[in-house]
C-alpha atoms as a PDB file:
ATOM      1  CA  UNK A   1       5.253  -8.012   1.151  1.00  0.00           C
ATOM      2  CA  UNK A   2       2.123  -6.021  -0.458  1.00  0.00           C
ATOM      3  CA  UNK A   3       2.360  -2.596  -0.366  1.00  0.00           C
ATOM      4  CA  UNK A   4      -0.236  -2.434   2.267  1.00  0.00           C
ATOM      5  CA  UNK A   5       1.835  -4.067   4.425  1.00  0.00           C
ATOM      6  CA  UNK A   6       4.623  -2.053   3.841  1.00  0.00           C
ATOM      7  CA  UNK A   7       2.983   0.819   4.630  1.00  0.00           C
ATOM      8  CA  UNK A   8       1.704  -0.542   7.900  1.00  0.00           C
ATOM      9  CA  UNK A   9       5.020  -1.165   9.187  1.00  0.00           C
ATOM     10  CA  UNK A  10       6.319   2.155   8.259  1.00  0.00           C
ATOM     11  CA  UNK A  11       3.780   4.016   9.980  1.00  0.00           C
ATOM     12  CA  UNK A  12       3.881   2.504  13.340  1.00  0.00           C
ATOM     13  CA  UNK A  13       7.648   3.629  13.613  1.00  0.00           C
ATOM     14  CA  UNK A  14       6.328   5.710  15.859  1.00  0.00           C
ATOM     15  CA  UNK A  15       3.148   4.757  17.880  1.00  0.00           C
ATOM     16  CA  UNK A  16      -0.224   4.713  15.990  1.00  0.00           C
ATOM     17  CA  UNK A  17      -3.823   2.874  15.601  1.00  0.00           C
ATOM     18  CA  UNK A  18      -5.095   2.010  12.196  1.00  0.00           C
ATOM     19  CA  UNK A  19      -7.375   4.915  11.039  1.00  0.00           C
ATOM     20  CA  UNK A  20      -4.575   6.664  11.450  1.00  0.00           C
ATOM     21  CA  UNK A  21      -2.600   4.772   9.191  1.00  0.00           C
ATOM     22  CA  UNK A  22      -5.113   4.630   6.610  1.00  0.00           C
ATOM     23  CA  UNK A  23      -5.248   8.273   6.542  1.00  0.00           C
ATOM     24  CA  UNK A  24      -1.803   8.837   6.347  1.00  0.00           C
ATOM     25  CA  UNK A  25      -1.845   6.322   3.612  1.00  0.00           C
ATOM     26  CA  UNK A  26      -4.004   8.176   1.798  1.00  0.00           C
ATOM     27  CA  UNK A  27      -2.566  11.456   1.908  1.00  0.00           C
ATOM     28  CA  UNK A  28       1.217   9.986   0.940  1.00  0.00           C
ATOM     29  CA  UNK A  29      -0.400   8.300  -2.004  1.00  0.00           C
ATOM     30  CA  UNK A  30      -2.444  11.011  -2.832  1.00  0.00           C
ATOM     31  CA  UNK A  31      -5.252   8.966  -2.603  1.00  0.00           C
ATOM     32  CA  UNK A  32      -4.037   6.160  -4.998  1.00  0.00           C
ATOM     33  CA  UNK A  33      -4.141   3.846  -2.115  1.00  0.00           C
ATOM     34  CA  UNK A  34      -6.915   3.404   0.146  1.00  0.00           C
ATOM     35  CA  UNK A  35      -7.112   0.821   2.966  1.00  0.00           C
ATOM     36  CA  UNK A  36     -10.221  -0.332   3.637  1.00  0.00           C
ATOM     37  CA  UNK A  37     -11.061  -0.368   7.521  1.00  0.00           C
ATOM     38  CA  UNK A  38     -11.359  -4.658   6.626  1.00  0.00           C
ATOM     39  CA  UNK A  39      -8.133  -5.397   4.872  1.00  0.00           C
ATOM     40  CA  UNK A  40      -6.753  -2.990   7.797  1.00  0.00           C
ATOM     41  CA  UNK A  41      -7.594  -4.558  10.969  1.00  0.00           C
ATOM     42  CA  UNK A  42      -7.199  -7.698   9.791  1.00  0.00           C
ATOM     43  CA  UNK A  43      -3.335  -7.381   8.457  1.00  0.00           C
ATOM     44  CA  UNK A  44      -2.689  -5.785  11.814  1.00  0.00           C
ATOM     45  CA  UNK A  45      -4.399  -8.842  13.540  1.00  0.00           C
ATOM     46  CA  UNK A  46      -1.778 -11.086  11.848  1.00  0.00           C
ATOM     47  CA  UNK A  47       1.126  -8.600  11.937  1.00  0.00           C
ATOM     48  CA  UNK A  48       0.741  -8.738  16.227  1.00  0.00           C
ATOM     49  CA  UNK A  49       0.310 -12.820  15.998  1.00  0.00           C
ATOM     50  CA  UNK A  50       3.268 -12.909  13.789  1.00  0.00           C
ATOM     51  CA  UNK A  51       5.506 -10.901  16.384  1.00  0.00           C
ATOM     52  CA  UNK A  52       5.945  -8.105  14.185  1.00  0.00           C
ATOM     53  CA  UNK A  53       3.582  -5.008  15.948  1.00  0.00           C
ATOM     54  CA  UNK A  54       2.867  -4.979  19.431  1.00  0.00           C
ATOM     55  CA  UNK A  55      -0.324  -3.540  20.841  1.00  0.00           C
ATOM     56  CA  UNK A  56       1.083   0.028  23.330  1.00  0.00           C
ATOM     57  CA  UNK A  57      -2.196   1.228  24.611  1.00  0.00           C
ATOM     58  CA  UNK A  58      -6.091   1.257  24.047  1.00  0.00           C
ATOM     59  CA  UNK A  59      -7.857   4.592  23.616  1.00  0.00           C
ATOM     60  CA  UNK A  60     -11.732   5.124  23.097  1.00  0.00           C
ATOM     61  CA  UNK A  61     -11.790   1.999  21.379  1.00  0.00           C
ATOM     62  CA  UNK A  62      -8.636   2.301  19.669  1.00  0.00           C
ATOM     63  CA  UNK A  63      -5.689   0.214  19.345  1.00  0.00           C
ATOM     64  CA  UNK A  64      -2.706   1.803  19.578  1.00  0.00           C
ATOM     65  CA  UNK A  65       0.655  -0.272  17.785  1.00  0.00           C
ATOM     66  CA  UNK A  66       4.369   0.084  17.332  1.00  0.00           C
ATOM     67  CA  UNK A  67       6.392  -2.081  15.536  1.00  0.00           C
ATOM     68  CA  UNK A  68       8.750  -4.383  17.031  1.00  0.00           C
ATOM     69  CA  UNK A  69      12.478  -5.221  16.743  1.00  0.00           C
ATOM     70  CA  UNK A  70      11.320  -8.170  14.279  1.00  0.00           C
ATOM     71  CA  UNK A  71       9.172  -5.555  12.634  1.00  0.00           C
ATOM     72  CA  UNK A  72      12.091  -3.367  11.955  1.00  0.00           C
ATOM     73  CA  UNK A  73      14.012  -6.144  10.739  1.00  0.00           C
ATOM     74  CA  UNK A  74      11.551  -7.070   8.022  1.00  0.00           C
ATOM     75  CA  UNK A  75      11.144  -3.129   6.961  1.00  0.00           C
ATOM     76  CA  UNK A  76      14.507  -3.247   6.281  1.00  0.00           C
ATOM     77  CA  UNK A  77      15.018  -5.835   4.189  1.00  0.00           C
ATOM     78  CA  UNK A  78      11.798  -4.629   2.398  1.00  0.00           C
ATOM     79  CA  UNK A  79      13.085  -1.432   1.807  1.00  0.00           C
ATOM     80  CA  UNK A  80      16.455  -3.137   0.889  1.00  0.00           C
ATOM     81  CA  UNK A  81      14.319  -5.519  -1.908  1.00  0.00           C
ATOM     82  CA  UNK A  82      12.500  -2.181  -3.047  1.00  0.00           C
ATOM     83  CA  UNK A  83      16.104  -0.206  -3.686  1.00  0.00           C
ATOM     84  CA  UNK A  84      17.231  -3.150  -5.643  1.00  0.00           C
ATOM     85  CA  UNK A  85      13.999  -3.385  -7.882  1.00  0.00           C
ATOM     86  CA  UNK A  86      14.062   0.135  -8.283  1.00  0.00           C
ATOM     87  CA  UNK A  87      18.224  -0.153  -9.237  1.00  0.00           C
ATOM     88  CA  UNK A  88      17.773  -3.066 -11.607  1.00  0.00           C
ATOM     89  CA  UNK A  89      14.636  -1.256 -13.046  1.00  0.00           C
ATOM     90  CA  UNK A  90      17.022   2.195 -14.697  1.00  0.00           C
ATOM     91  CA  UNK A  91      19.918  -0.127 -15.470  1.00  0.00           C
ATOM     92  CA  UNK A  92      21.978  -0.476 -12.364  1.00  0.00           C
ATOM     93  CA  UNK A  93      23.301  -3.374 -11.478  1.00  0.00           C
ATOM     94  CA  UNK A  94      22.634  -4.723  -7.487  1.00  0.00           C
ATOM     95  CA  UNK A  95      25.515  -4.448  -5.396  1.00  0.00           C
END
């Protein structure tokens, strides 16, 4: 999973639209990542075809999502995959 993804499903643990998410990306990162509107909209195109966000409401134009069950699912065995690295990386063996 890139990192952009990543961050996209982390962020709509609770309901959100994508500037949103690029902003919060932003800040988090301090700046070091920045979504481009583009790469955005079009990973949470394929994130709601694959089943893993659901569209919750349009506002003024915006898309609201929250991530599904399947969603979760994959966060977790992303986060999982990122302990590990992060484990192996000082020394630690995985368990």
């Amino acid at each position: 999973m890139t990192e952009t993804g990543f961050y996209i499903l982390y962020y709509l643990q609770e309901e959100n639209h994508g500037y949103g998410i690029i902003q919060l990306v932003k800040e988090v990162t301090n700046e070091e990542i920045i979504i481009s509107a583009g790469t955005m909209y079009g990973s949470l195109s394929k994130m709601e075809k694959d089943g893993l966000i659901t569209v919750t409401k349009e506002e003024n134009r915006r898309k609201f999502y929250l991530i599904t069950d399947l969603g979760k699912e994959i966060l977790f065995i992303e986060i999982k995959r990122i302990e590990r690295l992060y484990k192996n990386s000082i020394g630690v063996k995985a368990t």
